[in-house]
C-alpha atoms as a PDB file:
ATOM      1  CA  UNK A   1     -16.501  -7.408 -35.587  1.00  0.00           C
ATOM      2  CA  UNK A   2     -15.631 -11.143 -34.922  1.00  0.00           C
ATOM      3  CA  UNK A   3     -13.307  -9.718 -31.576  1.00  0.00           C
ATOM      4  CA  UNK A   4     -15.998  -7.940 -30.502  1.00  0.00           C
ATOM      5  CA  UNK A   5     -18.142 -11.122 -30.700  1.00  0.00           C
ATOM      6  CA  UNK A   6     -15.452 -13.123 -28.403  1.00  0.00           C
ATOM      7  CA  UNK A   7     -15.619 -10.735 -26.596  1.00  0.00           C
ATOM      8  CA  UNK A   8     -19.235 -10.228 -25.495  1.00  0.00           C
ATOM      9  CA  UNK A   9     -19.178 -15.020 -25.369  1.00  0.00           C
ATOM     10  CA  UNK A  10     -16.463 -14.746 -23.385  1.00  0.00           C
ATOM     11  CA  UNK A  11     -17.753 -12.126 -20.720  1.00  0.00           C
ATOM     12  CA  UNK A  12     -21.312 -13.699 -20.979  1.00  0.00           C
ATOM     13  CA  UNK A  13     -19.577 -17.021 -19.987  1.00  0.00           C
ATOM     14  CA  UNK A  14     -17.627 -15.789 -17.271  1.00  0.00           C
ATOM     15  CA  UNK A  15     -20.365 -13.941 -15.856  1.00  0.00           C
ATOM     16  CA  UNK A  16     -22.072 -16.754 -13.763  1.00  0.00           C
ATOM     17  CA  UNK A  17     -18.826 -17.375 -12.553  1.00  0.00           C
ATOM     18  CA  UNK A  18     -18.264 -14.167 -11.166  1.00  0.00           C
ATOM     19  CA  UNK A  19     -21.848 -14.258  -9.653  1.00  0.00           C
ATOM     20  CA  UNK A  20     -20.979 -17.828  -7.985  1.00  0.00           C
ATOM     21  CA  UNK A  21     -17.680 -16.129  -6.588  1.00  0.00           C
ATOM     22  CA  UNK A  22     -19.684 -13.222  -5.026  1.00  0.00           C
ATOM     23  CA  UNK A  23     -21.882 -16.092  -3.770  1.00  0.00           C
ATOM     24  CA  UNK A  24     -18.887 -17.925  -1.726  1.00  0.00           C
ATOM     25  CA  UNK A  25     -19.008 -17.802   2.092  1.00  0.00           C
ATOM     26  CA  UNK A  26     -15.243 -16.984   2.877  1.00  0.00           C
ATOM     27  CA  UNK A  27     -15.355 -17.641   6.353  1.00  0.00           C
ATOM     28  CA  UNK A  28     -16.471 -21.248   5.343  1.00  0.00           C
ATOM     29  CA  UNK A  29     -14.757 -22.032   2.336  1.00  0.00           C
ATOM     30  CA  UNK A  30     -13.670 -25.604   2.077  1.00  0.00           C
ATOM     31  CA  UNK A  31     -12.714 -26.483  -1.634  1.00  0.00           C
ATOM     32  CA  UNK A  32     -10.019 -25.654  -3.113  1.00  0.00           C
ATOM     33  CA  UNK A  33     -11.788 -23.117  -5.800  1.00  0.00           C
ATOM     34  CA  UNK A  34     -13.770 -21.819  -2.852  1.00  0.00           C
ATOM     35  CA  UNK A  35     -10.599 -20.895  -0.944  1.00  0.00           C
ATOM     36  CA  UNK A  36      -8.877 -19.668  -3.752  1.00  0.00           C
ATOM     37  CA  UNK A  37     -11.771 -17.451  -4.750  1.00  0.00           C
ATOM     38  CA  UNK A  38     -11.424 -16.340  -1.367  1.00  0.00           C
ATOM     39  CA  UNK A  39      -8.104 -15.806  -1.450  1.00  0.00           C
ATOM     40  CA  UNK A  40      -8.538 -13.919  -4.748  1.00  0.00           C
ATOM     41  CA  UNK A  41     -11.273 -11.559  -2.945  1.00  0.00           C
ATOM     42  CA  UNK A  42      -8.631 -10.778   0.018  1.00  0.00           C
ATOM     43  CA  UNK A  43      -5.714  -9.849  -2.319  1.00  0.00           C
ATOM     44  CA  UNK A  44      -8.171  -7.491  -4.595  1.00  0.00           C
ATOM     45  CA  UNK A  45      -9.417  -5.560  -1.289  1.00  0.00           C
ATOM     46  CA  UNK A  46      -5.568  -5.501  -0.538  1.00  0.00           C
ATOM     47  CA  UNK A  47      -4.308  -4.142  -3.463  1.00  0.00           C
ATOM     48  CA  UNK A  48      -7.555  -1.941  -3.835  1.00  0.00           C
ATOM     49  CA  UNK A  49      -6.457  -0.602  -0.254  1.00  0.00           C
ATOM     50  CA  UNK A  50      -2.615   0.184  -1.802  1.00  0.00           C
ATOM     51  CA  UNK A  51      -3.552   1.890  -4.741  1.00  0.00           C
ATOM     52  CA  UNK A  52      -5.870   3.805  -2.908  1.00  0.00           C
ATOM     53  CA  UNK A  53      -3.020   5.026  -0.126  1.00  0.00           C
ATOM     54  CA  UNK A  54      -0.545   5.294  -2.567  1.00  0.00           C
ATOM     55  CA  UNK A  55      -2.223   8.136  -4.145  1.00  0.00           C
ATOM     56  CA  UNK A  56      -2.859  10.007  -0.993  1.00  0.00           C
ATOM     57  CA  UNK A  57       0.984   9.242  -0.896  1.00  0.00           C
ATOM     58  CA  UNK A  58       1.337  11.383  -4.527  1.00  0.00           C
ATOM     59  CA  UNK A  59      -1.121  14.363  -3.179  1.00  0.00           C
ATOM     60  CA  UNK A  60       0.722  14.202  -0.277  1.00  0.00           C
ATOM     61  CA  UNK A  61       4.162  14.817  -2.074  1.00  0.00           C
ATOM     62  CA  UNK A  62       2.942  17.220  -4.240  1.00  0.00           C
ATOM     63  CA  UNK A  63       2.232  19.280  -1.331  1.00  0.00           C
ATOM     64  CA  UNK A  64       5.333  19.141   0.052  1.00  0.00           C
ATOM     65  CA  UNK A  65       8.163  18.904  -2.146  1.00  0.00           C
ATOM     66  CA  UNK A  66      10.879  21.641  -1.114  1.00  0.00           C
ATOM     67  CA  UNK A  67      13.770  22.678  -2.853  1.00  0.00           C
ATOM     68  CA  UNK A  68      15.834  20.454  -5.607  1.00  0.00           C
ATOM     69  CA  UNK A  69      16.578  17.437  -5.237  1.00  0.00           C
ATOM     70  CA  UNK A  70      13.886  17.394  -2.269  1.00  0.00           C
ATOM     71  CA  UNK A  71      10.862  18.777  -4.870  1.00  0.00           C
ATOM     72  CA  UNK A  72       7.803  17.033  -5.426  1.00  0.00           C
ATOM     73  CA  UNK A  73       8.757  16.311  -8.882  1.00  0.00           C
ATOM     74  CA  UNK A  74      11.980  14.482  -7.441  1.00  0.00           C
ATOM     75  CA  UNK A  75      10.106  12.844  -4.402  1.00  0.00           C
ATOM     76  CA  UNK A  76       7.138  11.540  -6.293  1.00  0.00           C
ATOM     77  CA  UNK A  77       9.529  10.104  -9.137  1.00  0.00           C
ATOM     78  CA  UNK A  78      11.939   8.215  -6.079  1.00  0.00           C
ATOM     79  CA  UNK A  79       8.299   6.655  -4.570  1.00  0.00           C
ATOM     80  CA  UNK A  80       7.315   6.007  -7.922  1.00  0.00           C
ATOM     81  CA  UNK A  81      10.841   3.839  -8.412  1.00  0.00           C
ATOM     82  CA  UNK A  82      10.242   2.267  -4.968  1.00  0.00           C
ATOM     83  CA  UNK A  83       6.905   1.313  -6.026  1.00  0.00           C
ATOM     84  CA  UNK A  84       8.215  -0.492  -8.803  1.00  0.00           C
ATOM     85  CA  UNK A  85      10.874  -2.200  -7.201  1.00  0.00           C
ATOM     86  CA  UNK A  86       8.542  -3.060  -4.245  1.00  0.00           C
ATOM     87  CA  UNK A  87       6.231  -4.543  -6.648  1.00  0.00           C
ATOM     88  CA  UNK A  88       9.180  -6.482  -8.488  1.00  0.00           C
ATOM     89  CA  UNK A  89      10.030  -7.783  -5.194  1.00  0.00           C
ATOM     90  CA  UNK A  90       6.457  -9.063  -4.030  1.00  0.00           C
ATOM     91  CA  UNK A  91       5.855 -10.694  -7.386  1.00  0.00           C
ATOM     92  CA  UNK A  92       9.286 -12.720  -7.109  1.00  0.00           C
ATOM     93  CA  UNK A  93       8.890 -13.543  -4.030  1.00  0.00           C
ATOM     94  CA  UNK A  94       5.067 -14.635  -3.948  1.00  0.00           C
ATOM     95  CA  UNK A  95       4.889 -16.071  -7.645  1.00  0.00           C
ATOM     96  CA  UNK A  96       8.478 -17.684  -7.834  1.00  0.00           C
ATOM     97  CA  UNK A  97       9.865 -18.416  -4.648  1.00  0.00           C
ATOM     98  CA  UNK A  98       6.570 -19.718  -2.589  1.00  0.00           C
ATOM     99  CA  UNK A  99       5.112 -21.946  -5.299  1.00  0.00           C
ATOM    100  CA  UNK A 100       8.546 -24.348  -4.870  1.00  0.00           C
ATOM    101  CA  UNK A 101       8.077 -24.982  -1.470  1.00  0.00           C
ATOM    102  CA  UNK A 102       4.323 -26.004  -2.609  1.00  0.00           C
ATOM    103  CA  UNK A 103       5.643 -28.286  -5.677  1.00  0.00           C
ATOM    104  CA  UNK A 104       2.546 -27.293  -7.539  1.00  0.00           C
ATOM    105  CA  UNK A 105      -0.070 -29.036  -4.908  1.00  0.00           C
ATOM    106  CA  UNK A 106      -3.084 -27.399  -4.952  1.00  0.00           C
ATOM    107  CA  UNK A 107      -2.946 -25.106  -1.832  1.00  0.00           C
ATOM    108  CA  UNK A 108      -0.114 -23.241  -4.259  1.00  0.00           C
ATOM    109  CA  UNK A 109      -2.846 -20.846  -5.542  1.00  0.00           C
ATOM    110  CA  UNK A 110      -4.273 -20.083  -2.017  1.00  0.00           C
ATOM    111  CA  UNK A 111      -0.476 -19.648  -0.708  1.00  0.00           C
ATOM    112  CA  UNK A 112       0.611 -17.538  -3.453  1.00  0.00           C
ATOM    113  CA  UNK A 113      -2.381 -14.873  -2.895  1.00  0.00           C
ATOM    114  CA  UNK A 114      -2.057 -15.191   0.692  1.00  0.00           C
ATOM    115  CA  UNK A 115       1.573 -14.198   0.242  1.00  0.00           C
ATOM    116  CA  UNK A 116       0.613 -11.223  -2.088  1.00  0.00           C
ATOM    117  CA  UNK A 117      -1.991 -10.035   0.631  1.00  0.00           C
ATOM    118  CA  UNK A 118       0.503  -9.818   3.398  1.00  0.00           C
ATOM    119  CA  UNK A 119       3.107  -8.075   1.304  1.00  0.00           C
ATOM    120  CA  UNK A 120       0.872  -5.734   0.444  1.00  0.00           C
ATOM    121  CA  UNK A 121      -1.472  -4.835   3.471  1.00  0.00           C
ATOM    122  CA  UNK A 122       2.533  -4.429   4.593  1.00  0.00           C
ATOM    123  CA  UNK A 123       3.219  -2.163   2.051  1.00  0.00           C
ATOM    124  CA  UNK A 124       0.290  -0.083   2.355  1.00  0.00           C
ATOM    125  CA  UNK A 125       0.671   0.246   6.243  1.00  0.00           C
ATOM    126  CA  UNK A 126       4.277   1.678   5.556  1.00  0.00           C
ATOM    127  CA  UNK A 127       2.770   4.203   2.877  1.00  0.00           C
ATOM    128  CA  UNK A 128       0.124   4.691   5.474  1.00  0.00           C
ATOM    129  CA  UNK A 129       2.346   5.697   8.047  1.00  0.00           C
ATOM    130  CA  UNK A 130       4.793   7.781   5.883  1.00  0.00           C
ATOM    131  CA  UNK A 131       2.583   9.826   4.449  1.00  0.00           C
ATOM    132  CA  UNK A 132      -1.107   9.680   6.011  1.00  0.00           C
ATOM    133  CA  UNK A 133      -0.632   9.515   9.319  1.00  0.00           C
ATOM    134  CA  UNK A 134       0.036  11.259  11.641  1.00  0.00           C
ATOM    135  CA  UNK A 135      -1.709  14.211   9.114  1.00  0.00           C
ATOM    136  CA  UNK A 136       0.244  16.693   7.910  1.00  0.00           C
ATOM    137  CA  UNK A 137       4.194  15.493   8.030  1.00  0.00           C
ATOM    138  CA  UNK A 138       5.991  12.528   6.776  1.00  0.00           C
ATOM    139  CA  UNK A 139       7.638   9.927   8.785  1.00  0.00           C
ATOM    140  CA  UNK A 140      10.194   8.190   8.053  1.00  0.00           C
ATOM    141  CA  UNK A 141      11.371   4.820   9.575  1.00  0.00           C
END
């Protein structure tokens, strides 16, 4: 009962805060919260965008998996593994290698997100092209 209490204070606090986010004008942002809610906003549509290709990517396989080791099965499992590793890579590269050329200042935050955006509108456009586009057959670099 008491965790379901913090709860509900905790999401009732963090509420208007959400609502002044929403609020933000990102094509004038000019503090530091502003841009990194901004920032924030840009890598959720971005990942959104990702997750939403990748599974087109999974329909997409299961569709047209041939014979062993080629199956869908196989395929989806060696995108899966890619996705993981690709994800591995963003993360260490965006939250541990950028922030030291920041030293902690406070456009760290803003770099860090806009580092995780690029990666993965990147990542998405490669999906994209693999497996959406052009419809019906996957390319491969």
């Amino acid at each position: 009962m008491r965790a379901a209490f913090a709860l509900a204070a905790v999401v009732s606090l963090a509420a208007p805060a959400l609502t002044a986010a929403e609020a933000i004008d990102c094509s004038n942002a000019t503090s530091t919260v502003e841009m990194n809610a901004c920032a924030e906003k840009q890598y959720a549509a971005a990942d959104a965008e990702l997750n939403d290709i990748y599974k087109k990517a999974v329909v997409y396989i299961a569709k047209s998996g041939g014979e062993k080791p080629y199956d869908a099965k196989s395929w989806e499992a060696a995108l899966r593994a890619s996705q993981r590793a690709w994800v591995a890579f963003r993360d260490a590269d965006c939250k541990g290698l950028v922030p030291m050329s920041w030293g902690g200042g406070t456009g760290t935050t803003v770099a860090v997100l806009g580092c995780m955006t690029q990666l993965t509108q990147e990542r998405t456009k490669m999906l994209r092209e693999r497996f959406a586009e052009p419809e019906g057959s996957a390319r491969v670099p």
